[in-house]
PDB file of N, CA and C in Angstrom:
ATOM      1  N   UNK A   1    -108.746  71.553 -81.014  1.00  0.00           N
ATOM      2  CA  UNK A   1    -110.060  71.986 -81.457  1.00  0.00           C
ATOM      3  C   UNK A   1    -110.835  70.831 -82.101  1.00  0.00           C
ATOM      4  N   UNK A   2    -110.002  70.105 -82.862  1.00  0.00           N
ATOM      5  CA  UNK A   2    -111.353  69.115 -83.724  1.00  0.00           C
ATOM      6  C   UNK A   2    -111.225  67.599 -82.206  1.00  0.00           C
ATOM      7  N   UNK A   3    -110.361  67.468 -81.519  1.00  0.00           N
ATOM      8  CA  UNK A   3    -110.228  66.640 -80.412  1.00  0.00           C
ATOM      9  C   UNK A   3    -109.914  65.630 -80.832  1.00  0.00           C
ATOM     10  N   UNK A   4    -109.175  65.445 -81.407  1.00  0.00           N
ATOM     11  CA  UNK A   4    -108.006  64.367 -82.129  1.00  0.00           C
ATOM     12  C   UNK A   4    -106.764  64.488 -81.580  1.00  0.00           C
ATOM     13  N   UNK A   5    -105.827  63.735 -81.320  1.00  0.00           N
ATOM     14  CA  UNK A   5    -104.002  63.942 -81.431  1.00  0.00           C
ATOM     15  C   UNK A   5    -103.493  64.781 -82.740  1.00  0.00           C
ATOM     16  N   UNK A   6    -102.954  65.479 -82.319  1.00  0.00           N
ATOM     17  CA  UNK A   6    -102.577  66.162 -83.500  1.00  0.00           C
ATOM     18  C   UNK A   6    -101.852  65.347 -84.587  1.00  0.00           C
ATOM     19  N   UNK A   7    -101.095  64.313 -84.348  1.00  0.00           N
ATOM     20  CA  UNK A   7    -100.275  63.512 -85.107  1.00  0.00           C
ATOM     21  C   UNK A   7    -101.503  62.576 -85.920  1.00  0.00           C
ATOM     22  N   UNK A   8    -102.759  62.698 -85.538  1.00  0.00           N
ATOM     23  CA  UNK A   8    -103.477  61.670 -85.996  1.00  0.00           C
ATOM     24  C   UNK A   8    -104.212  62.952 -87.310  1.00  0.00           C
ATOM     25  N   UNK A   9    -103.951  63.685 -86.479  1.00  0.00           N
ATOM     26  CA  UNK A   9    -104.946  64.782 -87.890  1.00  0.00           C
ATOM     27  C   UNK A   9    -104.429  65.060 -88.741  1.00  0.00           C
ATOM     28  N   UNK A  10    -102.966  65.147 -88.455  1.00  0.00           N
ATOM     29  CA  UNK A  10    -101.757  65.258 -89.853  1.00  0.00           C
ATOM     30  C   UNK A  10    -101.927  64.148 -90.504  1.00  0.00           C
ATOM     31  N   UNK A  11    -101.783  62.861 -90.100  1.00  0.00           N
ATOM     32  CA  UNK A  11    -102.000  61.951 -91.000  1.00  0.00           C
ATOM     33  C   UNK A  11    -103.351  62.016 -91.417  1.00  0.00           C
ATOM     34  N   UNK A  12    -104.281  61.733 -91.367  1.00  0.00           N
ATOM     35  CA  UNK A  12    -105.800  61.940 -91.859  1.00  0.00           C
ATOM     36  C   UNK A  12    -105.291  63.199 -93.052  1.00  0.00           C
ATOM     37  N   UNK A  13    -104.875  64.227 -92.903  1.00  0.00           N
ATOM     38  CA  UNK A  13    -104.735  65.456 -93.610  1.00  0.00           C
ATOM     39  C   UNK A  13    -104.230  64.795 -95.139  1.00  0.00           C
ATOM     40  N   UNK A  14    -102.901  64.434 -94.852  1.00  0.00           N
ATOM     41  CA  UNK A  14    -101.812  63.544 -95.706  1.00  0.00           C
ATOM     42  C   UNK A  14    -102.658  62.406 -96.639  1.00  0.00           C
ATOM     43  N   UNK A  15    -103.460  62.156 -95.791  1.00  0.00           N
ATOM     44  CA  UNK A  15    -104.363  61.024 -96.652  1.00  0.00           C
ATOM     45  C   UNK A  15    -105.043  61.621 -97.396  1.00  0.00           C
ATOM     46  N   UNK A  16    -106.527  62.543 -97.426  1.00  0.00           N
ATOM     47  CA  UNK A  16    -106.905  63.121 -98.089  1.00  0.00           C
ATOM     48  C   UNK A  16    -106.772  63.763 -98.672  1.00  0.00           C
ATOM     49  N   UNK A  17    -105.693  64.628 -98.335  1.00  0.00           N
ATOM     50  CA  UNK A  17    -105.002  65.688 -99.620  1.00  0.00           C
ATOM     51  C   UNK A  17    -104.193  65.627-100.277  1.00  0.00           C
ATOM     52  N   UNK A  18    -103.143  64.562-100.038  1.00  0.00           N
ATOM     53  CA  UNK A  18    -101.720  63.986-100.544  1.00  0.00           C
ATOM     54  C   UNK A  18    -100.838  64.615-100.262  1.00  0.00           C
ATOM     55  N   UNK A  19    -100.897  65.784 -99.111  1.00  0.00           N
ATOM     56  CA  UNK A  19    -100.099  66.572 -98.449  1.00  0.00           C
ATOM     57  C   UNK A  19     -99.530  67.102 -97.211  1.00  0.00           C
ATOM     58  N   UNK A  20     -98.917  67.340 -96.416  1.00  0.00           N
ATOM     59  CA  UNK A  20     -98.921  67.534 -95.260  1.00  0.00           C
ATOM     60  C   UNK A  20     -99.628  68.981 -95.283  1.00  0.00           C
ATOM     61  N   UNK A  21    -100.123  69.302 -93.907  1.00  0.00           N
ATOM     62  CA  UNK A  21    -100.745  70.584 -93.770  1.00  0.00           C
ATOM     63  C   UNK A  21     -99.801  71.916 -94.166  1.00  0.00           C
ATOM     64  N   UNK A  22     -99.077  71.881 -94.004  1.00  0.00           N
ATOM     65  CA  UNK A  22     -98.250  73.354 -94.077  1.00  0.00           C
ATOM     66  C   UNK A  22     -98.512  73.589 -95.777  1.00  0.00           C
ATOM     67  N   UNK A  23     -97.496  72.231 -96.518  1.00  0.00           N
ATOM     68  CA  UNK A  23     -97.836  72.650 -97.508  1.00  0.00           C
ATOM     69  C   UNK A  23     -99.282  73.015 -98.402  1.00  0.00           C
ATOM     70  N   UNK A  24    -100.144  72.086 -97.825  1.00  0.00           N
ATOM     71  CA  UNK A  24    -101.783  72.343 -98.524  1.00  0.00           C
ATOM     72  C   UNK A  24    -101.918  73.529 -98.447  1.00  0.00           C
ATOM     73  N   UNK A  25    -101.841  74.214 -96.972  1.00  0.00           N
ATOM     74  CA  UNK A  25    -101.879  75.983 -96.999  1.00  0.00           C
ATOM     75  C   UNK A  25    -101.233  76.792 -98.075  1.00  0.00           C
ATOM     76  N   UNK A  26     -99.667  76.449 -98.025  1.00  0.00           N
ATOM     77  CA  UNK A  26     -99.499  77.140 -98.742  1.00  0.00           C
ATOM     78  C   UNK A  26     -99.550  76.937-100.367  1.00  0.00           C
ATOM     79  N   UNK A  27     -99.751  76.043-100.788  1.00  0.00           N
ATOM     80  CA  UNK A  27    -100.705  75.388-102.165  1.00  0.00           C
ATOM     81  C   UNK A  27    -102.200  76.376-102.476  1.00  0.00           C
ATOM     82  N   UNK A  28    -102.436  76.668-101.445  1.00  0.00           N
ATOM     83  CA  UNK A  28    -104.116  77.172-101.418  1.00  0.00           C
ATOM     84  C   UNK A  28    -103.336  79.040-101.375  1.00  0.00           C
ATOM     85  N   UNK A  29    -102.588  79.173-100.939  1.00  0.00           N
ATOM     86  CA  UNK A  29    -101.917  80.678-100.589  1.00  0.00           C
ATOM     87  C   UNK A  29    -101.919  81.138-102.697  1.00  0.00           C
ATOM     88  N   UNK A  30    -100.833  79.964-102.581  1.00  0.00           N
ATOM     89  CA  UNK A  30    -100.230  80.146-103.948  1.00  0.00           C
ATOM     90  C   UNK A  30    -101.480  80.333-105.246  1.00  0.00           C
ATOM     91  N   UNK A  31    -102.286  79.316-105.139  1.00  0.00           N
ATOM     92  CA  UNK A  31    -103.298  79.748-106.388  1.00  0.00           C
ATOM     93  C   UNK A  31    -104.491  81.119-106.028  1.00  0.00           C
ATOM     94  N   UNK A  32    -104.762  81.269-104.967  1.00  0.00           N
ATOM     95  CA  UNK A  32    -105.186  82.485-104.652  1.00  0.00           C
ATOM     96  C   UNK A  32    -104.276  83.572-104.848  1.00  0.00           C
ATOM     97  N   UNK A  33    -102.905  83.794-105.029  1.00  0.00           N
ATOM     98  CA  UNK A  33    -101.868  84.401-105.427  1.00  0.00           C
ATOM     99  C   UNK A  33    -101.728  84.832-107.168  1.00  0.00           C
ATOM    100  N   UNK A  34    -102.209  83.451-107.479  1.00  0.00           N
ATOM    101  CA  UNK A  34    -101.878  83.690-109.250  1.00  0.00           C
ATOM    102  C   UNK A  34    -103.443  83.970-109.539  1.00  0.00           C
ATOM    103  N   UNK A  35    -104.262  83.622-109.142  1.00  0.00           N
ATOM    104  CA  UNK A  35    -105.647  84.338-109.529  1.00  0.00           C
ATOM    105  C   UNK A  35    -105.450  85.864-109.254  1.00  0.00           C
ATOM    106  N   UNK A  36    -105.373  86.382-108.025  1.00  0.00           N
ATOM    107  CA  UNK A  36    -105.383  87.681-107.989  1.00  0.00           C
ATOM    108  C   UNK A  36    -103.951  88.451-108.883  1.00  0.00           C
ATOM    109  N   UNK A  37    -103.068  87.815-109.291  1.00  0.00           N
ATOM    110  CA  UNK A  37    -102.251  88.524-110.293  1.00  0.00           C
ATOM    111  C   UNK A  37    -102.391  88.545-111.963  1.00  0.00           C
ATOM    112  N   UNK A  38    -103.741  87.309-111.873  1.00  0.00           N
ATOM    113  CA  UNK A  38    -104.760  87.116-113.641  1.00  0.00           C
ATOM    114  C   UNK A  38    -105.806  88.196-113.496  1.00  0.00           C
ATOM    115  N   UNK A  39    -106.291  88.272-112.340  1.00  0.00           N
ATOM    116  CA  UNK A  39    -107.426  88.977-112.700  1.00  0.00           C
ATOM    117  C   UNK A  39    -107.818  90.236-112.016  1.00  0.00           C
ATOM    118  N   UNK A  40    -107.034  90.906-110.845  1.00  0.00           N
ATOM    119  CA  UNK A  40    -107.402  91.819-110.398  1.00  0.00           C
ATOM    120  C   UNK A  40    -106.370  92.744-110.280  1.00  0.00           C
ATOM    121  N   UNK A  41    -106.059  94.096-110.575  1.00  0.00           N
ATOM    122  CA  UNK A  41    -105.276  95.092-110.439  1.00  0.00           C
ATOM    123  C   UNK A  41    -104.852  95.518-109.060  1.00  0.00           C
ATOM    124  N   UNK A  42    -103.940  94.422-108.284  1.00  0.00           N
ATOM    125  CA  UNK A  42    -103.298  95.206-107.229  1.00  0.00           C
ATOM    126  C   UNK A  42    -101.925  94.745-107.608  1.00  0.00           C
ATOM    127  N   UNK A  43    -101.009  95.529-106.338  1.00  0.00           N
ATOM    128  CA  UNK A  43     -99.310  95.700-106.133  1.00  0.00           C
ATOM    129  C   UNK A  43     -99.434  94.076-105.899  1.00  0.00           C
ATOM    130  N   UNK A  44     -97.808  93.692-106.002  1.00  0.00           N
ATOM    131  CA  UNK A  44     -97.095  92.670-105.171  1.00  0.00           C
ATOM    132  C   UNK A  44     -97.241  93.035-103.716  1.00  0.00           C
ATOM    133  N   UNK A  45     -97.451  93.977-103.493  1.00  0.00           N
ATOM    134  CA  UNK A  45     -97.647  94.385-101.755  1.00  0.00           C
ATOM    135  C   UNK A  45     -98.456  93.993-101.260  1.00  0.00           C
ATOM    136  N   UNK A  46     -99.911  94.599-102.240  1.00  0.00           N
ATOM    137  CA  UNK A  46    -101.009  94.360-101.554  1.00  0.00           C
ATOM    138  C   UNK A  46    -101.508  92.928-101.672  1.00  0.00           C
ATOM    139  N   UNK A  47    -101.087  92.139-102.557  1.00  0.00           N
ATOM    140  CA  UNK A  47    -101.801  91.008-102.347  1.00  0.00           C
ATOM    141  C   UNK A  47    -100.623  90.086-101.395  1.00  0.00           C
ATOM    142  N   UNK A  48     -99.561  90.300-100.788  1.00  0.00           N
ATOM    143  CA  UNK A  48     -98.825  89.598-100.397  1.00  0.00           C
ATOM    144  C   UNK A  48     -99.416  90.212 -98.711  1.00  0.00           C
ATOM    145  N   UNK A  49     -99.996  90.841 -98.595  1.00  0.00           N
ATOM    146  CA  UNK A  49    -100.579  91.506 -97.189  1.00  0.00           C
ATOM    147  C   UNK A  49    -102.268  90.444 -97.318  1.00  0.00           C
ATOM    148  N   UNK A  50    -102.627  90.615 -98.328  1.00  0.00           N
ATOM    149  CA  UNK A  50    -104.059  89.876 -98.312  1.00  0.00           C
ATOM    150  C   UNK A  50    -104.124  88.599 -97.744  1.00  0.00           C
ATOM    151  N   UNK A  51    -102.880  88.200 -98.395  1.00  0.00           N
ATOM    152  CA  UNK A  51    -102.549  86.592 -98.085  1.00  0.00           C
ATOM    153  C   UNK A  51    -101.736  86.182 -96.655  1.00  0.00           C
ATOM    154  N   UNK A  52    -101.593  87.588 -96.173  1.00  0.00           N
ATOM    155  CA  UNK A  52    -100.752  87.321 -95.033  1.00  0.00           C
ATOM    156  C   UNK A  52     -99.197  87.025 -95.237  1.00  0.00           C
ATOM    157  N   UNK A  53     -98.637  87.471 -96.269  1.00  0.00           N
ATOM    158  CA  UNK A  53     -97.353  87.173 -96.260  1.00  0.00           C
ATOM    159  C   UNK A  53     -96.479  87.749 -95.180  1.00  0.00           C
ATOM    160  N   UNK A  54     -95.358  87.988 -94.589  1.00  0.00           N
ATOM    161  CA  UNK A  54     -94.899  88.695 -93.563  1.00  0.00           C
ATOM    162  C   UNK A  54     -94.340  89.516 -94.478  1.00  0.00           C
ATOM    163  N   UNK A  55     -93.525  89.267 -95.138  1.00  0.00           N
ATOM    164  CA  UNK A  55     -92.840  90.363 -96.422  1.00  0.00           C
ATOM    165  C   UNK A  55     -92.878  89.955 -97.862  1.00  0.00           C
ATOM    166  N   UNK A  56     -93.246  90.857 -99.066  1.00  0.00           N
ATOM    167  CA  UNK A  56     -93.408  90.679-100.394  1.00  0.00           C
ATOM    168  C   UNK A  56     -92.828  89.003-100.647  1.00  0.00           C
ATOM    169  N   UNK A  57     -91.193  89.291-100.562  1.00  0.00           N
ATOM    170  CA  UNK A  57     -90.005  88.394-100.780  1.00  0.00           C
ATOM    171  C   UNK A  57     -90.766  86.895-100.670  1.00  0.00           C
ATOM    172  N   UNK A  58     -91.584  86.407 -99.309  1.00  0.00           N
ATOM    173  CA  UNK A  58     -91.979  85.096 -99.333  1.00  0.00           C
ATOM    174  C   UNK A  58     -93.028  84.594-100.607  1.00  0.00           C
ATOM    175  N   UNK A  59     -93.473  85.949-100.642  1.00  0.00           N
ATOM    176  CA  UNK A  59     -94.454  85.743-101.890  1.00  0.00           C
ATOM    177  C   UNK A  59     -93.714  84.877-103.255  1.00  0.00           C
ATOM    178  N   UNK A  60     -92.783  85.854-103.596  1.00  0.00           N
ATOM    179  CA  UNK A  60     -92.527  85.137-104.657  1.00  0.00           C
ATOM    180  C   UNK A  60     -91.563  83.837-104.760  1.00  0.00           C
ATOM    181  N   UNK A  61     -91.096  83.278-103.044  1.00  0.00           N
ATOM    182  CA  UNK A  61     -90.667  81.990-103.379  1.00  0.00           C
ATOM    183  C   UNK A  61     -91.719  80.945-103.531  1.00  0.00           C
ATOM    184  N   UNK A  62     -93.263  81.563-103.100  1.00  0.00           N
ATOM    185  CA  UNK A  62     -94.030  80.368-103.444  1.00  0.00           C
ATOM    186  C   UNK A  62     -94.905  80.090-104.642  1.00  0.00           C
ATOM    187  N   UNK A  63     -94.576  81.005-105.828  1.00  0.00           N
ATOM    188  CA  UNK A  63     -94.862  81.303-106.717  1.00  0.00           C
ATOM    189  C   UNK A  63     -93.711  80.671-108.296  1.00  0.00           C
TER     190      UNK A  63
END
């Protein structure tokens, strides 16, 4: 999609973010995770469905 090598966009990624992609996602999963458990009244369910978790359980290893 952006029409790069993919190996070239991971690195570009790595550079600017200091991270590889998987983890930046799930870095960005995780604080959208602890915001919605500061400030809004749902389950471990429902916000682990918001975020796309496949099951609760992954939630809280990235937490």
């Amino acid at each position: 999609m952006a029409n790069v090598h993919p190996s070239y966009f991971i690195a570009e990624l790595k550079i600017r973010f200091g991270k590889m992609p998987i983890k930046y996602g799930v870095d960005i999963k995780a604080d959208k995770a602890k915001g919605y458990l500061k400030g809004i009244d749902l389950s471990i369910r429902r916000i682990s469905e918001l975020l796309f978790f496949a099951v609760p359980k992954c939630f809280f290893e990235i937490l």
